[in-house]
C-alpha atoms as a PDB file:
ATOM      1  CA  UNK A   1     -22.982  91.270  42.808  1.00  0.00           C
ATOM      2  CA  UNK A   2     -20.098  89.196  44.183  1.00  0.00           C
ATOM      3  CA  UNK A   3     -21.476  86.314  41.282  1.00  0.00           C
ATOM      4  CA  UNK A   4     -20.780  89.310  38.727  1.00  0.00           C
ATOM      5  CA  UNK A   5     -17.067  90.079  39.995  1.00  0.00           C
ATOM      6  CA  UNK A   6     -16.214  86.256  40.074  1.00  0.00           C
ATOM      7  CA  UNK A   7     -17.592  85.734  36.205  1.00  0.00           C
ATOM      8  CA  UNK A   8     -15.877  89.189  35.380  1.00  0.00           C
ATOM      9  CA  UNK A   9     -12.367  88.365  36.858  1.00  0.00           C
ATOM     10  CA  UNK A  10     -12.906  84.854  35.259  1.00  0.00           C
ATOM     11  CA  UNK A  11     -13.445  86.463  31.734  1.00  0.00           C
ATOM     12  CA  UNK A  12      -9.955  88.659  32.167  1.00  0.00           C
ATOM     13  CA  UNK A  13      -8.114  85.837  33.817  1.00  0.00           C
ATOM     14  CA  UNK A  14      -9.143  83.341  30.543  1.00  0.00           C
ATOM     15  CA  UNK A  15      -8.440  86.278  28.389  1.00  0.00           C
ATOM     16  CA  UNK A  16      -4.856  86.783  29.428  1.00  0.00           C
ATOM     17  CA  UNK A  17      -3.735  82.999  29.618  1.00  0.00           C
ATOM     18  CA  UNK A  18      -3.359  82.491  26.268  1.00  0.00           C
ATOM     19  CA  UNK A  19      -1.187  86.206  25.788  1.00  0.00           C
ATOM     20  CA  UNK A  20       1.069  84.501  28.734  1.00  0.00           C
ATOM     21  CA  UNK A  21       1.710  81.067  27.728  1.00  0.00           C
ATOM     22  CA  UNK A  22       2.294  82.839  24.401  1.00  0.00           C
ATOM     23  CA  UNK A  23       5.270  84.549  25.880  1.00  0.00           C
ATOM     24  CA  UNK A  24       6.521  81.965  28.091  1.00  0.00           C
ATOM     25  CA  UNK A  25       6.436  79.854  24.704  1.00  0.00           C
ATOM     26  CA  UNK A  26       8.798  82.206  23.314  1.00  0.00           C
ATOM     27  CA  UNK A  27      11.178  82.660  26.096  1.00  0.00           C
ATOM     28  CA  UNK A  28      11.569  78.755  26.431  1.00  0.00           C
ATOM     29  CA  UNK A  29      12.200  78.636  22.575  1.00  0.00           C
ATOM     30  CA  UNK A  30      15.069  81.539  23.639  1.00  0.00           C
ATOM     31  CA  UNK A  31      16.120  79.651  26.234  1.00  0.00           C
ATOM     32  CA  UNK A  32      16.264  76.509  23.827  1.00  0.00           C
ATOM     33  CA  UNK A  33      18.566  78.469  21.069  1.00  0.00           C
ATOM     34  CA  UNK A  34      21.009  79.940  23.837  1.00  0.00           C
ATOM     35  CA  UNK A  35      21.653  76.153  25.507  1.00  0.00           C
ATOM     36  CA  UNK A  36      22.257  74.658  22.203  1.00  0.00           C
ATOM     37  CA  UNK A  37      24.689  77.708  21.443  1.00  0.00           C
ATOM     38  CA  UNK A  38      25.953  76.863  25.219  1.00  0.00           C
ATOM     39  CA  UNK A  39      26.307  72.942  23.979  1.00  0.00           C
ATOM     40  CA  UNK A  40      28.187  74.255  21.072  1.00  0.00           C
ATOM     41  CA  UNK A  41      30.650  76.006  22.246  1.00  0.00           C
ATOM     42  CA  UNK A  42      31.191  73.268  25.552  1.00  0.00           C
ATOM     43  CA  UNK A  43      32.407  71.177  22.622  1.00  0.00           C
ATOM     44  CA  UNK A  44      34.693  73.990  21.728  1.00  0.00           C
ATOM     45  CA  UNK A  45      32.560  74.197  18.071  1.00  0.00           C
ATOM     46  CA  UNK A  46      33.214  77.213  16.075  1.00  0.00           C
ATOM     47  CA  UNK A  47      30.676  79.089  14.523  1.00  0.00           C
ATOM     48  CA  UNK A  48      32.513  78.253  10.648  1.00  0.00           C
ATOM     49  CA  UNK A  49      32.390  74.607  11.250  1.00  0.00           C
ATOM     50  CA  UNK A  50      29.752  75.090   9.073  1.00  0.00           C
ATOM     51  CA  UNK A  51      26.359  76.658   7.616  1.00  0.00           C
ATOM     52  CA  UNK A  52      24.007  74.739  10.254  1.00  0.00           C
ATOM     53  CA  UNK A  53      26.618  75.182  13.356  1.00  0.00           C
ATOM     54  CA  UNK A  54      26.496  79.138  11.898  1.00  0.00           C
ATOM     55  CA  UNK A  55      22.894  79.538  12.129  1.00  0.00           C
ATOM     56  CA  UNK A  56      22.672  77.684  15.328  1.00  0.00           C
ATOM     57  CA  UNK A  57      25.210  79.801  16.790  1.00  0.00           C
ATOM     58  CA  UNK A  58      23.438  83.112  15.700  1.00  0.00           C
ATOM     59  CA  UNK A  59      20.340  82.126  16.900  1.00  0.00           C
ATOM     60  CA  UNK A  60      21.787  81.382  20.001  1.00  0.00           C
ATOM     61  CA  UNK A  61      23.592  84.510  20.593  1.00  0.00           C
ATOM     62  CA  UNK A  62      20.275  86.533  19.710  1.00  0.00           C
ATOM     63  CA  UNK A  63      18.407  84.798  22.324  1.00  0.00           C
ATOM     64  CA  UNK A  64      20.637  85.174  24.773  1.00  0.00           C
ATOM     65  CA  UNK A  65      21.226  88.488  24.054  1.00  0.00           C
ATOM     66  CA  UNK A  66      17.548  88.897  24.380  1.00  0.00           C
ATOM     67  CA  UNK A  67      17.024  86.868  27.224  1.00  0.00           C
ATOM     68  CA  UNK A  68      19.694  89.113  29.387  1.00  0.00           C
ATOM     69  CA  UNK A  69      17.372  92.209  28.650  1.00  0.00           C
ATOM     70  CA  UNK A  70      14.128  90.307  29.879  1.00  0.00           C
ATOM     71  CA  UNK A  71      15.844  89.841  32.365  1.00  0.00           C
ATOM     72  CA  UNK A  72      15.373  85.454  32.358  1.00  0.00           C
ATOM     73  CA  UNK A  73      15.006  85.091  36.070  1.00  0.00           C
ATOM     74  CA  UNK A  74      15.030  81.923  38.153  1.00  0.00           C
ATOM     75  CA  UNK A  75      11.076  82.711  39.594  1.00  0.00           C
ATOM     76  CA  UNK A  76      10.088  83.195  35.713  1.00  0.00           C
ATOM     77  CA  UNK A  77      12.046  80.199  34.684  1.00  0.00           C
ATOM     78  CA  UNK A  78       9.844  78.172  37.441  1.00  0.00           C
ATOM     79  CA  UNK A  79       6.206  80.362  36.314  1.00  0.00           C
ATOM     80  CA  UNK A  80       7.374  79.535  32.382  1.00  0.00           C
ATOM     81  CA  UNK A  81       7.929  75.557  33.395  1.00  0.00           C
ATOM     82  CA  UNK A  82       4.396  75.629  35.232  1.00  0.00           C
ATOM     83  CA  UNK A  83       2.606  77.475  32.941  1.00  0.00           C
ATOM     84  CA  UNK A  84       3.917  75.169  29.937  1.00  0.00           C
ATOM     85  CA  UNK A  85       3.614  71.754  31.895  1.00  0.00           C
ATOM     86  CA  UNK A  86       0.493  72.274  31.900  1.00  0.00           C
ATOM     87  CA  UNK A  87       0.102  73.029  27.679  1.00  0.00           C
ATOM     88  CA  UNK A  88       1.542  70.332  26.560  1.00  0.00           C
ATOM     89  CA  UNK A  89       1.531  67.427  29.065  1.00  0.00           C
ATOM     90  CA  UNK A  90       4.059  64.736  28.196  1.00  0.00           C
ATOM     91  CA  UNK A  91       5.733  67.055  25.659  1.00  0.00           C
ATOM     92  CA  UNK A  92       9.323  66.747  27.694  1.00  0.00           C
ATOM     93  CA  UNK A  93       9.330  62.325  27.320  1.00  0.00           C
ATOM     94  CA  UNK A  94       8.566  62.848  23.674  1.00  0.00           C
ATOM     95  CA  UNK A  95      11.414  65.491  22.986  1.00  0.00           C
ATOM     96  CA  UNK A  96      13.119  63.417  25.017  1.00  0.00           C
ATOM     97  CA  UNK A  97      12.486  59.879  23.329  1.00  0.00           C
ATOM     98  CA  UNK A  98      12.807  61.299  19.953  1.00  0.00           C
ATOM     99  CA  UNK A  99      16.172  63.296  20.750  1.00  0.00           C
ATOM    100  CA  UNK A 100      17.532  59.563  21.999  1.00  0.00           C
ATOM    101  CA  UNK A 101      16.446  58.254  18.630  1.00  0.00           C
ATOM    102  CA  UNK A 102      18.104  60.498  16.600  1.00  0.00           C
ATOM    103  CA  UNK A 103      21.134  60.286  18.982  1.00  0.00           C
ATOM    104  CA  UNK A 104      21.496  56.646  18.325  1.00  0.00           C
ATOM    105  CA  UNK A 105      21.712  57.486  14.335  1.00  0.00           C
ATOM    106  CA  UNK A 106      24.713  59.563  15.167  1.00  0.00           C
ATOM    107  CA  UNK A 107      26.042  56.823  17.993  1.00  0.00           C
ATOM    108  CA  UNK A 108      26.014  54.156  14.851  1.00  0.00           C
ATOM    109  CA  UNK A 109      28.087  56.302  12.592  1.00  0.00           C
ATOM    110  CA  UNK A 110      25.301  58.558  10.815  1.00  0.00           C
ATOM    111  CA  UNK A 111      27.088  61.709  10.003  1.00  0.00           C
ATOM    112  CA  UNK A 112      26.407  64.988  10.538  1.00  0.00           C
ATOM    113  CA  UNK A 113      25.884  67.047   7.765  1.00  0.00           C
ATOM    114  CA  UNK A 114      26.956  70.648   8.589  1.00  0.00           C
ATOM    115  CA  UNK A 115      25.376  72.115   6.052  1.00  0.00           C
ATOM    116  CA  UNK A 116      21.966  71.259   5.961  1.00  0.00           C
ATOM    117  CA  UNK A 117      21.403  70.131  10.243  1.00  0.00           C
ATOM    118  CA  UNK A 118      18.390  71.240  11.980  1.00  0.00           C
ATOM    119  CA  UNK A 119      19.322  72.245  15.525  1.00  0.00           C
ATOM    120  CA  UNK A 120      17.673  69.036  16.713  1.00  0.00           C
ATOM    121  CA  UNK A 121      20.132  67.213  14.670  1.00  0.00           C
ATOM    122  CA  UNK A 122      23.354  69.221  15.952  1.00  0.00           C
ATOM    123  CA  UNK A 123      21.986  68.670  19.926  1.00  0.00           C
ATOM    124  CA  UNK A 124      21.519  65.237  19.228  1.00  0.00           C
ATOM    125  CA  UNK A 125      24.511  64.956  17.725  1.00  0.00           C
ATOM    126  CA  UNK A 126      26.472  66.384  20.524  1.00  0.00           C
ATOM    127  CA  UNK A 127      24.663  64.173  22.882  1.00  0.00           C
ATOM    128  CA  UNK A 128      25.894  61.264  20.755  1.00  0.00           C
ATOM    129  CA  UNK A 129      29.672  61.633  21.698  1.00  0.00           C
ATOM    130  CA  UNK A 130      32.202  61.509  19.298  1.00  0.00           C
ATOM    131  CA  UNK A 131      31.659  58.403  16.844  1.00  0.00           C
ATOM    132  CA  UNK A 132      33.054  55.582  18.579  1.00  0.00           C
ATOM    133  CA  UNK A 133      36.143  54.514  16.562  1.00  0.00           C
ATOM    134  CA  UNK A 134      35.948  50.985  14.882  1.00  0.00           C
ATOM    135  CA  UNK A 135      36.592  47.452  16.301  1.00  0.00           C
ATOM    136  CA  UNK A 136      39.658  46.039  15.423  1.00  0.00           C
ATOM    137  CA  UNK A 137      38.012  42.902  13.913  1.00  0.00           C
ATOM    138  CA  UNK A 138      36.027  45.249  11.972  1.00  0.00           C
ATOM    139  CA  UNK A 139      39.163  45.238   9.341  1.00  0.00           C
ATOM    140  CA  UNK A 140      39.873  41.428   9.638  1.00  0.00           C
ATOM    141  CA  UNK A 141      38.196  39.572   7.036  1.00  0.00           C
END
């Protein structure tokens, strides 16, 4: 019987995992979209600096609107992270690697185009810095 109850609870537990990492999925995509509207707005960025920095900002302001009436506590922040470590091992040195690639673009004087930017491309933008302004040998010639 006990053999029974173990398989059983085994069966529910498997059959719920996937509805959960579902949803802690799409509150770390919400929490994504409100720190990039954060970013934004740390760098004193209006919303009409253009198209992509609009649709940014929207989507940040509806997941954090929607995030307040989870409500996005610390203890499911942590049982998110777990749960989500575990999908996608390695996932965080790959955002990470790529976001530095992109950032370097932007670093060697790639600009941003405000119109068309994913949100990838405005974060690593902002991690960029403002372009660095050019050498003064770079006019001697």
């Amino acid at each position: 019987m006990r053999r029974f109850l173990d398989t059983r609870l085994a069966r529910v537990a498997k059959a719920t995992a996937p509805r959960d990492l579902t949803e802690a999925r799409q509150r770390s995509l919400l929490r994504a979209r409100a720190a990039v509207r954060t970013l934004l707005r740390q760098r004193s960025v209006q919303s009409d600096a253009g198209p992509a920095f609009a649709g940014a900002w929207q989507l940040g302001e509806a997941a954090a609107a929607e995030l307040a009436g989870i409500p996005d506590t610390p203890d499911l922040r942590e049982t998110d992270g777990a749960l989500l470590a575990r999908d996608h091992a390695g996932a965080e040195e790959t955002f990470e690697a790529r976001l530095w690639h992109l950032a370097q673009h932007y670093r060697d004087g790639r600009e941003l185009d405000t119109t068309n930017a994913s949100p990838a491309e405005l974060l690593a933008a902002y991690v960029a810095g403002p372009p660095a302004p050019p050498s003064p040998q770079a006019g001697e010639g």
